[in-house]
Each structure stands twice: as C-alpha cells, then as structure tokens.
N, C-alpha and C. Protein backbone atom coordinates (compact mmCIF):
# COMPACT_ATOMS: atom_id res chain seq x y z
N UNK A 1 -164.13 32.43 -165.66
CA UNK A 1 -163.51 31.46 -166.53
C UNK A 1 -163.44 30.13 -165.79
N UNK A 2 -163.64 29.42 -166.38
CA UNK A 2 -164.04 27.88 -165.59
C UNK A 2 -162.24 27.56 -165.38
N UNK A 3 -162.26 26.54 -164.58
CA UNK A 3 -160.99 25.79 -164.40
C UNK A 3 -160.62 24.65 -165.13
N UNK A 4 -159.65 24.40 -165.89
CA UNK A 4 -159.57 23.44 -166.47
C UNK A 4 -158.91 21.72 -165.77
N UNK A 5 -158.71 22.44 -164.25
CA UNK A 5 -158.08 21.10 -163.58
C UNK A 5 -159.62 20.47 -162.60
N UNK A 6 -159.19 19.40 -163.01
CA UNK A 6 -160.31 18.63 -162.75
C UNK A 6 -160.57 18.70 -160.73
N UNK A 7 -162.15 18.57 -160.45
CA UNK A 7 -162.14 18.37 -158.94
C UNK A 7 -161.57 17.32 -158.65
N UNK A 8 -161.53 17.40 -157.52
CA UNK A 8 -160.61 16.23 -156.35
C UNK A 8 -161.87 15.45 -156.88
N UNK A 9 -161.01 13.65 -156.48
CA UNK A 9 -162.71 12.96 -155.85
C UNK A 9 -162.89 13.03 -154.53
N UNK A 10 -164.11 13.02 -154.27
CA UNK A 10 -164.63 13.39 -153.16
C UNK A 10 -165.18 11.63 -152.34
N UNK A 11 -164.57 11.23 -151.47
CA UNK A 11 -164.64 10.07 -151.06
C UNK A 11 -165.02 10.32 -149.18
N UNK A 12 -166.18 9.60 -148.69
CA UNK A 12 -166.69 9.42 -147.38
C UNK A 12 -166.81 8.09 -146.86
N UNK A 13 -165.72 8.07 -145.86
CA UNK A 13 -166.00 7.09 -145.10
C UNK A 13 -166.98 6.92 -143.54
N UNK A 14 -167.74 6.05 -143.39
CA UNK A 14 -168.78 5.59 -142.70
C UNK A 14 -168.66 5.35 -141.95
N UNK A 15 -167.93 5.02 -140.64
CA UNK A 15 -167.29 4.51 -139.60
C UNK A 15 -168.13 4.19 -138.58
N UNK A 16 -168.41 2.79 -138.00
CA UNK A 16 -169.83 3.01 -136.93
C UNK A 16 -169.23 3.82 -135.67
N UNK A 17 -167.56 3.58 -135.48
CA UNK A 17 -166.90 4.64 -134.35
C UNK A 17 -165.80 4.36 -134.24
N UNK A 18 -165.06 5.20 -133.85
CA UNK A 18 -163.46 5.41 -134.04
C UNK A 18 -162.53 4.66 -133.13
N UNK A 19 -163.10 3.80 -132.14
CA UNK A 19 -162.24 2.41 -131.47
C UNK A 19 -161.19 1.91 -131.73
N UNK A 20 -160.16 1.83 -130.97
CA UNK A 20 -158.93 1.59 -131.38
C UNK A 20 -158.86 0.09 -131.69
N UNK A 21 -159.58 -0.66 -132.64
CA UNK A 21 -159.31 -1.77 -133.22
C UNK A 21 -159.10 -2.06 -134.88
N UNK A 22 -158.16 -2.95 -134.85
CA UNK A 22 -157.67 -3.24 -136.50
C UNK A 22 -158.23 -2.70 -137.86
N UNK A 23 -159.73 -3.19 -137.41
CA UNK A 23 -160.52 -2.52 -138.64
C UNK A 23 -160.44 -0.96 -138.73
N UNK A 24 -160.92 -0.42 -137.90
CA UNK A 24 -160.79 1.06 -137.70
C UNK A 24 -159.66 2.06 -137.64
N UNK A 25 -158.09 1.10 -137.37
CA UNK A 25 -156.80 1.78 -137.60
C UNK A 25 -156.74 1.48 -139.64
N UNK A 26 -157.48 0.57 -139.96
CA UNK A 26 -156.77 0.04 -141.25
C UNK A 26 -157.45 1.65 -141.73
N UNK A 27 -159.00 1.96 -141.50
CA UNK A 27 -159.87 2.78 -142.24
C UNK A 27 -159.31 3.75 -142.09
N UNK A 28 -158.46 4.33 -141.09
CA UNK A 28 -157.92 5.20 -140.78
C UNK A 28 -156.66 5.47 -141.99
N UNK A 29 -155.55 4.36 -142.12
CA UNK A 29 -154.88 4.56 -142.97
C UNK A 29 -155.18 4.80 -144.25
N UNK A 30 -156.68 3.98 -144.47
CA UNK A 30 -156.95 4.39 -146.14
C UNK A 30 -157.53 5.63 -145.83
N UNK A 31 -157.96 6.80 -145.42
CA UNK A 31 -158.21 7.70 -145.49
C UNK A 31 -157.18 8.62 -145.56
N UNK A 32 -156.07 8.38 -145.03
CA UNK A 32 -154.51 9.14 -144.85
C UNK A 32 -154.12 8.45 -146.59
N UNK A 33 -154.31 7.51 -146.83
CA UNK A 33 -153.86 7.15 -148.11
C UNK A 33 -154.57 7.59 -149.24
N UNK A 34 -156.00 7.54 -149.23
CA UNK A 34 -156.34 8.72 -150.43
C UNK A 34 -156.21 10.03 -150.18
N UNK A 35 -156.33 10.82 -149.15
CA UNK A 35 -155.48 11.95 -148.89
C UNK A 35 -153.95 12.41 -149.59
N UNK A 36 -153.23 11.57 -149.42
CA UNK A 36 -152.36 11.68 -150.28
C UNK A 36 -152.34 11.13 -152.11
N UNK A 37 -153.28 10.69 -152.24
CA UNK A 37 -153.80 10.76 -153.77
C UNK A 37 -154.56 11.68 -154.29
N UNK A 38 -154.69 12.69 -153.27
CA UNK A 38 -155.23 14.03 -153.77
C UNK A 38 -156.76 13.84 -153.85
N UNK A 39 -157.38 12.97 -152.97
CA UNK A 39 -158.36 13.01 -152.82
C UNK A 39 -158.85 13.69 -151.68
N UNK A 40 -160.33 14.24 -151.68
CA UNK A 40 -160.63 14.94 -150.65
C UNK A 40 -161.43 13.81 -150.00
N UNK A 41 -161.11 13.83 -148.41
CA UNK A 41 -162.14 12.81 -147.52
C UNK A 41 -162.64 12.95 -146.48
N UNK A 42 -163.78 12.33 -146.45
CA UNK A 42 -164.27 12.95 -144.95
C UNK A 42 -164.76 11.59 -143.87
N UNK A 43 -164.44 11.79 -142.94
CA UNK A 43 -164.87 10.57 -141.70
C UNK A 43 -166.02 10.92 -141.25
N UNK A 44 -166.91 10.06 -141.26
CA UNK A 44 -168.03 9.81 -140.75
C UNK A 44 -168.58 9.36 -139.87
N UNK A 45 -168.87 9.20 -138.29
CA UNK A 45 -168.78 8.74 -137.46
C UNK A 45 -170.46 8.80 -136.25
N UNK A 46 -171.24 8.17 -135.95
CA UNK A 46 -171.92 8.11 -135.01
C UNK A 46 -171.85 9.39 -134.30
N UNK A 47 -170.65 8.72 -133.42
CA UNK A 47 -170.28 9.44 -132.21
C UNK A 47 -169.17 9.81 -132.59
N UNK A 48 -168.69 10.76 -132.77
CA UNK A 48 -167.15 11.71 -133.39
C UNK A 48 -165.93 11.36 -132.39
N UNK A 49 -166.40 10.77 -131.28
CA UNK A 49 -165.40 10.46 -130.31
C UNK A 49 -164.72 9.85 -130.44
N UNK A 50 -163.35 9.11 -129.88
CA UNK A 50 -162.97 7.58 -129.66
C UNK A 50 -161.36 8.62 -129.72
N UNK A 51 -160.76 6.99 -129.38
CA UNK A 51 -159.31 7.25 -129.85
C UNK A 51 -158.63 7.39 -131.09
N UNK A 52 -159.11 6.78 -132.06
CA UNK A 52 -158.29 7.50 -132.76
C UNK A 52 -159.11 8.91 -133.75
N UNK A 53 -159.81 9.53 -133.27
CA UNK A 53 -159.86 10.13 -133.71
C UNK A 53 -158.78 11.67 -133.77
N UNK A 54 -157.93 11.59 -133.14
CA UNK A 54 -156.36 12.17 -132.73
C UNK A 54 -155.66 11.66 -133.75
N UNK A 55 -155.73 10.42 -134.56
CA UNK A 55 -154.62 10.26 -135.45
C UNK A 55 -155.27 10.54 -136.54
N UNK A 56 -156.36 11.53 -136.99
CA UNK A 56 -156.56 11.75 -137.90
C UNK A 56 -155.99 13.40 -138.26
N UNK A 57 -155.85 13.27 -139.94
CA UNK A 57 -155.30 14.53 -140.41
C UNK A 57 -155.97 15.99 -140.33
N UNK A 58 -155.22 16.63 -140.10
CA UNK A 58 -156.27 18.02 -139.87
C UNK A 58 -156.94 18.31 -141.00
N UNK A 59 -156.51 17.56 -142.47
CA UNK A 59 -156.82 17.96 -143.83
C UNK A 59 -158.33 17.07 -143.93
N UNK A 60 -158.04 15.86 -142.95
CA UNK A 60 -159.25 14.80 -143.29
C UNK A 60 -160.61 15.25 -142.51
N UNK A 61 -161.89 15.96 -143.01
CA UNK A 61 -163.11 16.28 -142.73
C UNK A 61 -163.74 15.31 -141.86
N UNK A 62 -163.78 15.67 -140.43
CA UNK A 62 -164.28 15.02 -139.36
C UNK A 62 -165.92 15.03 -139.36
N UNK A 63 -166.70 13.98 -139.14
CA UNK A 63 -168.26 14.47 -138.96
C UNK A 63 -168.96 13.69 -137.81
N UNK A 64 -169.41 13.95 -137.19
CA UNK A 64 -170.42 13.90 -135.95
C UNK A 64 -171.30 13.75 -136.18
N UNK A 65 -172.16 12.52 -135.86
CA UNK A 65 -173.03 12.59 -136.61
C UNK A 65 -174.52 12.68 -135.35
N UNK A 66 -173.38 12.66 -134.16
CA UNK A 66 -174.62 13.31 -133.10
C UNK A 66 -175.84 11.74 -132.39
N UNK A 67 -175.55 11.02 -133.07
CA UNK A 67 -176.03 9.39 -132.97
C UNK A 67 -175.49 8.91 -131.98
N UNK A 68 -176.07 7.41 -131.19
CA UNK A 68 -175.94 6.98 -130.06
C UNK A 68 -175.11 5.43 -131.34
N UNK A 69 -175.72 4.99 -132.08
CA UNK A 69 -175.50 4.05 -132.68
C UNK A 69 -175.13 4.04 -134.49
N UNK A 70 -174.94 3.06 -134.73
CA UNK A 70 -174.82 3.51 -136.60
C UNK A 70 -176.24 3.35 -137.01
N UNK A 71 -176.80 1.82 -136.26
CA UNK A 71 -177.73 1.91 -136.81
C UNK A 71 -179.07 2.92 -136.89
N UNK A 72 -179.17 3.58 -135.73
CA UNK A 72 -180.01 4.77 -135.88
C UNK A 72 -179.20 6.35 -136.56
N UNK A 73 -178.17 5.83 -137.78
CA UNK A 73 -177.73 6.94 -138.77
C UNK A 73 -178.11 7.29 -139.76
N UNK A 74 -178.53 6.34 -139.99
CA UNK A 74 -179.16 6.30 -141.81
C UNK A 74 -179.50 7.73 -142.23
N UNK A 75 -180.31 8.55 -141.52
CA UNK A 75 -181.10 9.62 -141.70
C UNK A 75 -180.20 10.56 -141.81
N UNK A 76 -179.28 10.75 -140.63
CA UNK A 76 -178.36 11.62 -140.40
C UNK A 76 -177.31 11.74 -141.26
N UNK A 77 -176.62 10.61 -142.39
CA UNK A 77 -175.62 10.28 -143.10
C UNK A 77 -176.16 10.47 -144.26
N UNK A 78 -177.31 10.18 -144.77
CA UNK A 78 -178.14 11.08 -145.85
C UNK A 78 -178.23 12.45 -145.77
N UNK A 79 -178.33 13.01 -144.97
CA UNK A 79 -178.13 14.44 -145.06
C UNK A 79 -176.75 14.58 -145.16
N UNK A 80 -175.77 14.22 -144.54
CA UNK A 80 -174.24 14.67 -145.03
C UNK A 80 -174.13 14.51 -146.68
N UNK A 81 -174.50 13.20 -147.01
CA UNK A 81 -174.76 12.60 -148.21
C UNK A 81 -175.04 13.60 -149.43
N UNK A 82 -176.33 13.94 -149.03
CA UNK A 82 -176.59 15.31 -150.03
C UNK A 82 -176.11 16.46 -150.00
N UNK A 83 -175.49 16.79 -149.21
CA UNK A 83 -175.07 17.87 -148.72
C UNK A 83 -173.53 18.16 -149.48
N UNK A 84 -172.66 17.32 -149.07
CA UNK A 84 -171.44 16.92 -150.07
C UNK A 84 -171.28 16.29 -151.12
N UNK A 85 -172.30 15.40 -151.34
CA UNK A 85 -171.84 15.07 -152.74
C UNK A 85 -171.07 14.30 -152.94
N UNK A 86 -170.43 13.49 -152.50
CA UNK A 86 -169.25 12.68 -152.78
C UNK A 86 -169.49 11.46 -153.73
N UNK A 87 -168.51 11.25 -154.60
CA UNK A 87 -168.63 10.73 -155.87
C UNK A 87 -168.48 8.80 -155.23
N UNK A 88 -168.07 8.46 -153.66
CA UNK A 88 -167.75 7.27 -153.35
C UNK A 88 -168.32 7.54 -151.74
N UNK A 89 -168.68 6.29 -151.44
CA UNK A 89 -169.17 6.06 -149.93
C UNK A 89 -168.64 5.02 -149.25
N UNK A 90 -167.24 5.02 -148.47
CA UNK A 90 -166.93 3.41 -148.12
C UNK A 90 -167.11 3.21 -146.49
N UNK A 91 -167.87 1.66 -146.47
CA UNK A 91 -168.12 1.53 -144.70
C UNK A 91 -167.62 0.30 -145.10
N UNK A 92 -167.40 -0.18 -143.42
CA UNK A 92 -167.38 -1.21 -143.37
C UNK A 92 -168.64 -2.51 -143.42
N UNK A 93 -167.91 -3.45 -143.60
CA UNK A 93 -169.82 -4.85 -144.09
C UNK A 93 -170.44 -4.48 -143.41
N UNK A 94 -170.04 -4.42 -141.76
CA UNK A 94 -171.06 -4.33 -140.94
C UNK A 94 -172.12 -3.44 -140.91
N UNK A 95 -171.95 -2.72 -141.28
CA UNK A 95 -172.70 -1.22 -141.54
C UNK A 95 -173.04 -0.73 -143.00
N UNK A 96 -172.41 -1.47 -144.03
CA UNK A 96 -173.44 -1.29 -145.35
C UNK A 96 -174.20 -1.25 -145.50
N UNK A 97 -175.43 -1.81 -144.99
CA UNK A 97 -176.53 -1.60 -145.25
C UNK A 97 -177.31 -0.06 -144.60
N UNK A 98 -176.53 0.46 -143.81
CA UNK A 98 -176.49 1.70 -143.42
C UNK A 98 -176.38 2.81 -144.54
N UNK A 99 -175.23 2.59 -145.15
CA UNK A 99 -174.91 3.19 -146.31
C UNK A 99 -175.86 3.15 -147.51
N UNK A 100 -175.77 1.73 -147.79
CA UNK A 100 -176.93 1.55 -148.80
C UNK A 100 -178.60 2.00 -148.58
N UNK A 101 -178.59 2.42 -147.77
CA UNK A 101 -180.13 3.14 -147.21
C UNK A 101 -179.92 4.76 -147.04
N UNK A 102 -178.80 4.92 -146.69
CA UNK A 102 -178.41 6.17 -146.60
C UNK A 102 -178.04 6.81 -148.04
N UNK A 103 -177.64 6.25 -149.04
CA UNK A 103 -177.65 6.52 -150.35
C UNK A 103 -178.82 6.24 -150.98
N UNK A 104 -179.79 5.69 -150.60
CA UNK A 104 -181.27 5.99 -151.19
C UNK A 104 -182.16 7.18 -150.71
N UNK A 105 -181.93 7.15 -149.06
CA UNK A 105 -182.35 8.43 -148.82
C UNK A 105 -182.04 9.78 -149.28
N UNK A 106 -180.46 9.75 -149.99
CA UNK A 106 -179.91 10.70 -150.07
C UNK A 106 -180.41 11.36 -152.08
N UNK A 107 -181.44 10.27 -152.36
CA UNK A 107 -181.04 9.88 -153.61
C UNK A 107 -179.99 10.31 -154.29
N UNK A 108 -178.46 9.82 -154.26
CA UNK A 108 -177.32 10.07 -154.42
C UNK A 108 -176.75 8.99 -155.51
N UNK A 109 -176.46 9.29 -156.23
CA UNK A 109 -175.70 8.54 -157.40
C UNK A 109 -174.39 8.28 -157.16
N UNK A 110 -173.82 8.60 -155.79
CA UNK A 110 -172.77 8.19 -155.13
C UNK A 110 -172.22 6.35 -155.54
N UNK A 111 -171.29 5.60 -155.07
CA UNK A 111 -171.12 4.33 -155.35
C UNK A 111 -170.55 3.99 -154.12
N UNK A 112 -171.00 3.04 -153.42
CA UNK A 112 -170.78 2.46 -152.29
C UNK A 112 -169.40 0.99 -152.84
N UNK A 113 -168.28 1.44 -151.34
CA UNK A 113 -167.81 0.28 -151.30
C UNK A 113 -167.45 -0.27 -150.18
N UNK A 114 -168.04 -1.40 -150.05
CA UNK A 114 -167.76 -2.08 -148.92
C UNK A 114 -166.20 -2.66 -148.45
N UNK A 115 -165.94 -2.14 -147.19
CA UNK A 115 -164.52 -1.98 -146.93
C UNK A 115 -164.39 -3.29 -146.48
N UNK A 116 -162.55 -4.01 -146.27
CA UNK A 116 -162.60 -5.38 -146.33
C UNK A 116 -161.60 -5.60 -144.85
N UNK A 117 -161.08 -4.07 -144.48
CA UNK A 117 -160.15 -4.09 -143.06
C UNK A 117 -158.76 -3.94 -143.80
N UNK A 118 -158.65 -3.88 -145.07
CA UNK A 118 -157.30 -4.15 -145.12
C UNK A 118 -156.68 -3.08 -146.45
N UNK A 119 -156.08 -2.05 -145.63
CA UNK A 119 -156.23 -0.45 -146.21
C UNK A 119 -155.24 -0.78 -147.76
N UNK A 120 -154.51 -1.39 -147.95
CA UNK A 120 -154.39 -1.46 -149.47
C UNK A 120 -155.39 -2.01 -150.56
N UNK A 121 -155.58 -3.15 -150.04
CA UNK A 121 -156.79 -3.65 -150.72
C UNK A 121 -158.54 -2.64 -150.76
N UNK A 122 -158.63 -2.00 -150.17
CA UNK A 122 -159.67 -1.07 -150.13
C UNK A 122 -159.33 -0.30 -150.72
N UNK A 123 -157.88 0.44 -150.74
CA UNK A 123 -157.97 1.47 -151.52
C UNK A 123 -157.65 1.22 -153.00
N UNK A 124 -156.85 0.08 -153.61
CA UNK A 124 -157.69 -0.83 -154.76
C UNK A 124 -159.12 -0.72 -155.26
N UNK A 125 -159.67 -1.20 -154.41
CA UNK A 125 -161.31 -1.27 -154.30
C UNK A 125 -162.00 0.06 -154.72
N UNK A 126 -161.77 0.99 -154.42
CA UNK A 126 -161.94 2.23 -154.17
C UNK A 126 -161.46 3.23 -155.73
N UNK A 127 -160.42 2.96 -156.06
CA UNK A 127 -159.53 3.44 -157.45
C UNK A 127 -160.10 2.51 -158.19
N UNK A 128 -161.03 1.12 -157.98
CA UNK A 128 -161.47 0.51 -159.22
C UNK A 128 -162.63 1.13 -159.04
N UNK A 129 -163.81 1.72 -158.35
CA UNK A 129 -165.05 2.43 -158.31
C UNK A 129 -164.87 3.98 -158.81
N UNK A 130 -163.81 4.74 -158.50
CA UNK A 130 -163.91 5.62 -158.60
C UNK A 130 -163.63 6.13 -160.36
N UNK A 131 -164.78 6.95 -161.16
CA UNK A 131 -165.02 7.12 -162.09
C UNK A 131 -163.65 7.83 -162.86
N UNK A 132 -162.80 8.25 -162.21
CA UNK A 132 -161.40 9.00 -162.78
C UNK A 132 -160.36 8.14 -162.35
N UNK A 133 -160.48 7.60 -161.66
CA UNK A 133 -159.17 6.80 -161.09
C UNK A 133 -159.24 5.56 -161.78
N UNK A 134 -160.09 4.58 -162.03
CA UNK A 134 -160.41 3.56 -163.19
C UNK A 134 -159.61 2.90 -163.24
C-alpha cells in the first residue's frame, strides 16, 4: 500500500571544504536549518575533512568526495547526483559552475541554487526553488 505522506525534500549541499570561515559556518547552519524543516540533507565536500565538519548533525549525510580540489569534482558529484536524487543542489558562487556541470553530467532535473553566505536568506532561496515548499 503506497504511503500517503509525502517524501522529505531531498536537498545537497556542495561545499568546496569545510574551513572554519563565515561562508562555510553560514552553510553549515542552513543545513541544520532545513534539517529541522524536515528536510533530508546531505554535505558534500572535496575533502570530507576540516573543522567543522564536527559541528555537523549526525542526521546530516556526510560525503567525501575523495578529491584534492572542487574543481576536479564535477565527475565525482555527478555520481552522488544520480545516485540520490535530490530534488535541490546548493553551492556556493564560487563553485557553481561545478554544480552546474555536475547536474548535466548527472543528467538530473535537480535545481541548482547558488548560495549567498547568509543562512536565512539561502534558506529563502531554497523554499522559493523547492517544488513543495513554494
């Protein structure tokens, strides 16, 4: 019998690496913040290392992406890409075009949003892309 409650959205963030600077604490909070909107999320990362990767939730899906750089990810983030499915893809500018190549590779009907550093306003950004949240 099918379920009548709808899936989570499924939202991935892009992270070129987990460095304890502004941008990367903000991404951090919007991921703790759609988490608690009952979204499911997953971090995406180069190199899975850094500091804060400790302040992330045990609920929030960690990924490794085994890379020296973002820019040699593309390939590697397309395969997560297809693999999960996620209905949203958010990086930061710097690395969009990462994304946006990585969602062609993935051919993924996913929707990219480019993150702005500033975790309310993204997650705005994010609830205006996302096809249920609207």
């Amino acid at each position: 019998m099918p379920s009548i409650t709808p899936a989570p959205l499924v939202v991935t963030l892009f992270l070129p690496d987990l460095a304890d600077r502004p941008d990367r604490r903000s991404a951090i909070a919007l991921a703790h913040g759609l988490l608690r909107a009952a979204a499911a999320v997953d971090v995406v990362a180069p190199m899975g290392g850094g500091p804060l990767r400790a302040a992330l939730a045990p609920a929030i899906g960690q990924i490794d992406l085994a890379k020296r750089h973002a820019a040699t990810s593309a390939l590697a983030l397309a395969r997560v890409l297809a693999e999960r499915r996620p209905a949203l893809l958010a990086t930061p500018r710097e690395v969009a075009w990462v994304g946006r190549l990585s969602l062609w590779l993935a051919r993924s009907s996913a929707r990219l949003v480019v993150l702005e550093g500033d975790a309310e306003a993204d997650l705005s950004a994010i609830r205006a892309a996302a096809p249920r949240w609207g």
